[in-house]
Protein backbone atom coordinates (compact mmCIF):
# COMPACT_ATOMS: atom_id res chain seq x y z
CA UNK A 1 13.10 6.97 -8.29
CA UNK A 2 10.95 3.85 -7.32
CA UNK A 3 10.50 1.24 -9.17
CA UNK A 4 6.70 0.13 -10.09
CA UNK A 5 6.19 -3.65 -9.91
CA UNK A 6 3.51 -5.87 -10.00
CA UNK A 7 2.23 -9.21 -7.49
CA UNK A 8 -0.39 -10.45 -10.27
CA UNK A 9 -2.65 -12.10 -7.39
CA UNK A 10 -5.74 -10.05 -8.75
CA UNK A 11 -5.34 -13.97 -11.47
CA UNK A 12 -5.79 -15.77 -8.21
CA UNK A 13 -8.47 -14.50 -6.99
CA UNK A 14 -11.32 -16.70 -6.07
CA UNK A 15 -15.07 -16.75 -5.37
CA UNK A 16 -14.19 -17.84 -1.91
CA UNK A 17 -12.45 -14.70 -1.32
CA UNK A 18 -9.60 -16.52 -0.93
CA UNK A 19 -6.38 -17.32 -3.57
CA UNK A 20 -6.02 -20.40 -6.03
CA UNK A 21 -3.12 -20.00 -7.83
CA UNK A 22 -4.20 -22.41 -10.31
CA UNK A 23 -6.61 -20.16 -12.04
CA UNK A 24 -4.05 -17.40 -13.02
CA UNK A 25 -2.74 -18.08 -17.08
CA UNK A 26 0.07 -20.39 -18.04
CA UNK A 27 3.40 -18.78 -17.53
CA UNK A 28 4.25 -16.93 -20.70
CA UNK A 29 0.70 -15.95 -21.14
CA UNK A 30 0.81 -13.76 -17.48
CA UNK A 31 3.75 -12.85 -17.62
CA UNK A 32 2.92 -10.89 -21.12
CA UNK A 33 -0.29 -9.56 -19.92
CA UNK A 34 1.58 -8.05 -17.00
CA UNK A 35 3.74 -6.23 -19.48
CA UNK A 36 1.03 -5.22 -21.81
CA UNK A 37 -0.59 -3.94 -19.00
CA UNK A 38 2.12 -1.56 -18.17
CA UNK A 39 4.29 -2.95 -15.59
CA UNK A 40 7.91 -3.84 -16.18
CA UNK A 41 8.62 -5.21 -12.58
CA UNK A 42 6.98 -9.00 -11.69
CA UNK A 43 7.52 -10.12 -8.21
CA UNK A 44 9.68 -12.84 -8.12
CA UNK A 45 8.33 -16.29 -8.20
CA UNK A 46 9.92 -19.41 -10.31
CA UNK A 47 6.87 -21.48 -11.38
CA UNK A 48 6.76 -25.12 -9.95
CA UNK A 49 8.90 -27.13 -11.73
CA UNK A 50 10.87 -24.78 -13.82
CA UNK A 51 14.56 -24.09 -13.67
CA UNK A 52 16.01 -20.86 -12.46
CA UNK A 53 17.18 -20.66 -16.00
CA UNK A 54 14.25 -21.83 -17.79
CA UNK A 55 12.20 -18.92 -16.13
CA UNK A 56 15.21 -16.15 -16.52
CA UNK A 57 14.93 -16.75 -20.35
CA UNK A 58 10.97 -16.32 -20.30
CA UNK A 59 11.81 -12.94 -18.71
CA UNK A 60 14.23 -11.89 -20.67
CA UNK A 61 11.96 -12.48 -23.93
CA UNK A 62 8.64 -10.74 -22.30
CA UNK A 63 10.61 -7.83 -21.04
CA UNK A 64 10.12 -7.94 -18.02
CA UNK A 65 12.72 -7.61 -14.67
CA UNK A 66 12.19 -8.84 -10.58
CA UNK A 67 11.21 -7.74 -7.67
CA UNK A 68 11.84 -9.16 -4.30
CA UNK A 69 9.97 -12.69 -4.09
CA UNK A 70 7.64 -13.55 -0.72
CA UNK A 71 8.38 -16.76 1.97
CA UNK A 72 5.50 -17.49 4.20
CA UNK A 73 6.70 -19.13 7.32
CA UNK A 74 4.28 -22.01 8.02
CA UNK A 75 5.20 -22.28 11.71
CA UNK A 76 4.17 -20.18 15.22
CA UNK A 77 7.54 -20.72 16.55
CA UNK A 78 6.55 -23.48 19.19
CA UNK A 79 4.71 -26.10 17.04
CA UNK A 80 8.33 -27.98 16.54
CA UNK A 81 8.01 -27.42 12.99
CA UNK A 82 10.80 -24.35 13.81
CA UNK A 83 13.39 -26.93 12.10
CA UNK A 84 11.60 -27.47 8.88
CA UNK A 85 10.74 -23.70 8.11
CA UNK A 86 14.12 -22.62 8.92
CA UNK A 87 15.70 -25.13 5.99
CA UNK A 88 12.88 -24.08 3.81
CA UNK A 89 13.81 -20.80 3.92
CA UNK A 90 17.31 -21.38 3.09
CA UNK A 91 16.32 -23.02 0.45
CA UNK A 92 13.92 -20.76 -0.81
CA UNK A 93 16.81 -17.75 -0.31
CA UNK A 94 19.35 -19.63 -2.74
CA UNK A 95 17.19 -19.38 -5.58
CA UNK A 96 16.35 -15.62 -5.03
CA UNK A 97 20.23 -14.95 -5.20
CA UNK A 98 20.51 -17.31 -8.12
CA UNK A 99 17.57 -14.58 -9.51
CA UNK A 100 20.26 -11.73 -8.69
CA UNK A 101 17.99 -10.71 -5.74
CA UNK A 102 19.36 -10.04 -2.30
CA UNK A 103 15.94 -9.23 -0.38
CA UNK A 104 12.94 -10.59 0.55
CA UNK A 105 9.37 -10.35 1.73
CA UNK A 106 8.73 -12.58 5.35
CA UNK A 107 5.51 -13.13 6.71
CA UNK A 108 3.14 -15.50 8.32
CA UNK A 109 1.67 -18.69 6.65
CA UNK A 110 -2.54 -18.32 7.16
CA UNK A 111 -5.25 -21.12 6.75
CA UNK A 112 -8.77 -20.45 6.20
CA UNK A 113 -9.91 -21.62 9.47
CA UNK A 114 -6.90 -19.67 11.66
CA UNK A 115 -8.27 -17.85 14.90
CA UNK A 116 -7.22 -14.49 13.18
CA UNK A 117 -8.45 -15.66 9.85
CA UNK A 118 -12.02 -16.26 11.30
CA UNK A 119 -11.31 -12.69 13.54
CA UNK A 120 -9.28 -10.19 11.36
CA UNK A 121 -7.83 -7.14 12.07
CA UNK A 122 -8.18 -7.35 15.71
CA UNK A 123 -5.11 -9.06 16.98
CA UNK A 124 -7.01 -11.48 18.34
CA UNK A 125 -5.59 -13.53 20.71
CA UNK A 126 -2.46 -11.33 21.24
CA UNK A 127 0.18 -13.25 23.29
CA UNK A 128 3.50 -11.74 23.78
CA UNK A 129 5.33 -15.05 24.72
CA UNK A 130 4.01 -15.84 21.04
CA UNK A 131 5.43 -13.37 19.62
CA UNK A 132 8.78 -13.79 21.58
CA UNK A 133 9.00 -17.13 19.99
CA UNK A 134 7.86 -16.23 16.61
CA UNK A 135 11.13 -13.37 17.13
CA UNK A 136 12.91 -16.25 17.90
CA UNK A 137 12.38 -17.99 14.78
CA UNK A 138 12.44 -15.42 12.82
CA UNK A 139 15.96 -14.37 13.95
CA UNK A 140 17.06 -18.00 13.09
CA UNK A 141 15.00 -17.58 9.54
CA UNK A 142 17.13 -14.16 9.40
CA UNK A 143 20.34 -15.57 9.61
CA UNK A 144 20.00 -18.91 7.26
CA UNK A 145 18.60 -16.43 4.66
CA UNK A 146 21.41 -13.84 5.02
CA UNK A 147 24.43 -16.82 4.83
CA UNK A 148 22.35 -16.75 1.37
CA UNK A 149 22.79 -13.70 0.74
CA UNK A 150 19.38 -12.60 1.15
CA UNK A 151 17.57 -10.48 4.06
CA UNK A 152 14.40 -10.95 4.70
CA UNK A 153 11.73 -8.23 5.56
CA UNK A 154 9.39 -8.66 7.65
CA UNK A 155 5.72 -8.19 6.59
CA UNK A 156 2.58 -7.92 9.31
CA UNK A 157 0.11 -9.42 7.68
CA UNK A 158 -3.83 -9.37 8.68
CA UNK A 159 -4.89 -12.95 9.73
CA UNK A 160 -1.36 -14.44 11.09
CA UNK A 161 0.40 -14.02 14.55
CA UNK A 162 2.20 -10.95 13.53
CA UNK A 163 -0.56 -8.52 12.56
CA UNK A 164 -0.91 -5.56 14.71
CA UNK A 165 1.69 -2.74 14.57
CA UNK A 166 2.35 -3.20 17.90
CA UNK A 167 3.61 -6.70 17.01
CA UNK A 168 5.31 -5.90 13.59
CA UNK A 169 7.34 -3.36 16.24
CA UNK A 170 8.31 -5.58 18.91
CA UNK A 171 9.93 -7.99 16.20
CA UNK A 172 11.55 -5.30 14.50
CA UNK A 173 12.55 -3.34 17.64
CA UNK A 174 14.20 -7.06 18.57
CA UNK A 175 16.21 -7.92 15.40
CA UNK A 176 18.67 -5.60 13.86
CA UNK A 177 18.16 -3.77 10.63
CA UNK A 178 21.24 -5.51 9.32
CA UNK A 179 19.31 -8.84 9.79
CA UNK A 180 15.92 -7.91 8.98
CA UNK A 181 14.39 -5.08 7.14
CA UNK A 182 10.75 -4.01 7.11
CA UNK A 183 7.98 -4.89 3.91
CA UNK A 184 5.15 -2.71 5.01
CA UNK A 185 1.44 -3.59 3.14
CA UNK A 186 -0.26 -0.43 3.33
CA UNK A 187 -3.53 -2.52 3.25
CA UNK A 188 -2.92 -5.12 5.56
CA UNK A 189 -1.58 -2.39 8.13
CA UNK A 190 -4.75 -0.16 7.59
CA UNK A 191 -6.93 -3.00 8.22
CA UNK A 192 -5.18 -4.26 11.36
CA UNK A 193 -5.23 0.06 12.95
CA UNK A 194 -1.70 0.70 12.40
CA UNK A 195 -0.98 4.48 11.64
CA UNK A 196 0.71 3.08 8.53
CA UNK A 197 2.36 6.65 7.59
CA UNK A 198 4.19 6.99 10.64
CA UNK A 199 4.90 3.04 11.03
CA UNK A 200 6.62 3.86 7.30
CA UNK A 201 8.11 6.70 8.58
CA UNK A 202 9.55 5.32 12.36
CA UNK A 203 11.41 2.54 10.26
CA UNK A 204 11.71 3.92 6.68
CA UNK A 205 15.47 3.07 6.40
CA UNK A 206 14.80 -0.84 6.64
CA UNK A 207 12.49 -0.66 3.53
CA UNK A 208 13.85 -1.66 0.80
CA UNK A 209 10.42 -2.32 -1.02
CA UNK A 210 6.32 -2.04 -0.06
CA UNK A 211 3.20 -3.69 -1.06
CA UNK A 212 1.21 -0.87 -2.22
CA UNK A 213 -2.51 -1.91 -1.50
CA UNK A 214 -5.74 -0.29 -1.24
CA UNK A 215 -8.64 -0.86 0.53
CA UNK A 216 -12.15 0.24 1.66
CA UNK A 217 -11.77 1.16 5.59
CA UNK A 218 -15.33 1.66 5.83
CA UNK A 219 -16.07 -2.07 5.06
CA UNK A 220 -13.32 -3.55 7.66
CA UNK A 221 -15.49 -1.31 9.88
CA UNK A 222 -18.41 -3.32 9.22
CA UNK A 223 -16.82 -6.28 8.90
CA UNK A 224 -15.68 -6.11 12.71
CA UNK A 225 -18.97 -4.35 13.95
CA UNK A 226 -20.93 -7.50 12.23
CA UNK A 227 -17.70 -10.32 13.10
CA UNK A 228 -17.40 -10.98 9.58
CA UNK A 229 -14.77 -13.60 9.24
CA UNK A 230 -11.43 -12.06 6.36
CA UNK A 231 -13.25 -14.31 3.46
CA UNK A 232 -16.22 -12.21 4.05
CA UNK A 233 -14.53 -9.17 4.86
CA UNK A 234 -12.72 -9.34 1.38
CA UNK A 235 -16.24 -10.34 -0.29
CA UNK A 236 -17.76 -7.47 1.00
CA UNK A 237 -15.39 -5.02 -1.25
CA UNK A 238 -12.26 -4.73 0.98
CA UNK A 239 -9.89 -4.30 -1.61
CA UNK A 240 -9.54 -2.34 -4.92
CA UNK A 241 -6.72 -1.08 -7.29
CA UNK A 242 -4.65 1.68 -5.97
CA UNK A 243 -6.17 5.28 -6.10
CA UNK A 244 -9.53 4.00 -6.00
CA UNK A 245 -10.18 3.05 -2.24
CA UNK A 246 -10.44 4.84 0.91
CA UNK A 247 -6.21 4.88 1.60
CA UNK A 248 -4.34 8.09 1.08
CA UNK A 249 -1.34 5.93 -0.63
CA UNK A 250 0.20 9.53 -2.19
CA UNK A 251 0.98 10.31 1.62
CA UNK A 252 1.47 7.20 3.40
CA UNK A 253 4.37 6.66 0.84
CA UNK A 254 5.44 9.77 1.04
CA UNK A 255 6.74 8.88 4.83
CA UNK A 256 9.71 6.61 2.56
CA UNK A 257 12.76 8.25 2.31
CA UNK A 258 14.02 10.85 -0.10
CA UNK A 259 15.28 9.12 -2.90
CA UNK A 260 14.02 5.95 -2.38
CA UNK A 261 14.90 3.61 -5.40
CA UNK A 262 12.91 0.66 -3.67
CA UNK A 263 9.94 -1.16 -5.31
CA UNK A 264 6.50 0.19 -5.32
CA UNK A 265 4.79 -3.69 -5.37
CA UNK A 266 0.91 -3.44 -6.22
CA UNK A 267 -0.94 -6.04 -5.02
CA UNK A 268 -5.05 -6.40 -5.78
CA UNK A 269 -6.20 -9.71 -3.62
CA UNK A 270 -9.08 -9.07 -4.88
CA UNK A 271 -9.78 -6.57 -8.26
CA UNK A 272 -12.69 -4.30 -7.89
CA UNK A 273 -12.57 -4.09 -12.08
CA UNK A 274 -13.50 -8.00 -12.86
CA UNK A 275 -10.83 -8.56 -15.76
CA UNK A 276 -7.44 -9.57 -14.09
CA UNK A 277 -5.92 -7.66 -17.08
CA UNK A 278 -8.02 -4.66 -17.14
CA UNK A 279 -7.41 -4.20 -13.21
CA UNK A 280 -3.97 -4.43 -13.56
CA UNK A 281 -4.08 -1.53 -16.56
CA UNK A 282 -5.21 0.72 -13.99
CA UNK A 283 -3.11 -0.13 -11.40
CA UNK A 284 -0.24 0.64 -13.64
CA UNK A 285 -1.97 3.70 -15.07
CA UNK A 286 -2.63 5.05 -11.48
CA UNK A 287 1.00 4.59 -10.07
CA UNK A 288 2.68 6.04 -12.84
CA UNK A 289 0.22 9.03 -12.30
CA UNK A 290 1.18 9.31 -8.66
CA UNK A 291 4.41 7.85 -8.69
């Protein structure tokens, strides 16, 4: 059976239609509205300046277990920063296995003024030789990670280098499962034209956990008809909680394999219901329903 977890970005979200982490609640205070809302899963992610330890013991008194945390890799894979984001990511590994976790989400760092940030969902500017170097780097982010005992999985996400399917393929179909598994979002995916069930389906056995997003197709539509840049596309009503948008989630997920015992990760970037803690009720009350 999957487990249901929660990334509580629908906190973070801003009027920009961007994130700021700084306006979700001190620590203790999310972390008990997740559970109160119904989710017993956080995604994994040690606040700044806490201990491993520190933030194991606020778990352990809310109630609450991990999933799989997230790395963003800040780097195109030819900038020379290659170095830097490789020990990062080591780094970043260690304290997931310190957490008892021995996977992880890998995607693309993004800036509000990136070339696919400004034109989303297109795969703007697709380069293969890009991509080869990104695989590249990736493969070296793979292997510092695993000598952590972590494996990453890679996650195409709209508005980075590695968006399209036909991208999130080649760097899959170039790195072995062993070294890198697969993170679908069922959102991002949608957004960027992927046939997300069969995507899921074509590399099920390297998922070891999704982001379970919804959206509003109809507005990405727009938003690329009228070259809305991703701030506006997500301003427009992109996203919503799960069951009420325009995804059939019930049957993309049902492309996972039998059994799977993976995480079900919600993720609202932006909540359609304006409390943080109301939207995240639903989630959990939709999910369980479906899941």
């Amino acid at each position: 059976m999957p487990k249901l977890a929660l990334n509580p970005i629908q906190w973070m979200a801003s009027d920009d239609g961007w994130l700021d982490p700084s306006k979700a609640p001190e620590p203790k205070e999310l972390l008990s509205q997740i559970k109160e809302a119904g989710f017993d899963v956080v995604m994994s992610e040690v606040p700044a300046g806490w201990s491993v330890e520190r933030y194991q013991a606020l778990l352990g008194e809310v109630g609450l277990s991990l999933a799989p945390g997230y790395f963003p890799c800040r780097s195109d894979g030819r900038d020379g920063n290659e170095d830097t984001v490789v020990a990062a990511a080591a780094e970043v590994a260690h304290r997931q296995a310190e957490l008892g976790l021995t996977e992880i989400g890998l995607g693309l760092g993004m800036t509000k003024e990136a070339p696919r940030v400004l034109n989303p969902g297109q795969a703007h500017d697709a380069d293969p030789s890009r991509v080869e170097a990104l695989t590249a780097l990736i493969g070296r982010i793979s292997d510092a990670m695993l000598a952590e005992g972590v494996r990453p999985c890679l996650h195409p996400h709209v508005g980075t280098w590695i968006e399209s399917e036909e991208e999130g393929r080649a760097v899959l179909d170039a790195i072995e499962p062993a070294r890198l598994g697969f993170l679908p979002d069922t959102g991002h995916l949608a957004w960027a034209g992927a046939d997300v069930g069969r995507f899921v389906r074509d590399y099920a056995e390297r998922i070891p956990f999704v982001h379970v997003k919804d959206c509003r197709l109809s507005v990405a539509a727009e938003g690329r008809e009228k070259g809305w840049d991703y701030r506006r596309t997500v301003l427009a009503g992109l996203w919503t909680e799960p069951g009420r948008g325009e995804l059939d989630l019930t049957g993309i997920l049902g492309n996972l394999p039998g059994g799977f015992d993976g995480w079900l990760m919600v993720e609202v970037d932006r909540p359609d219901i304006a409390d943080p803690y109301e939207s995240a009720q639903v989630s959990a009350r939709w999910m369980r329903g479906a899941f």
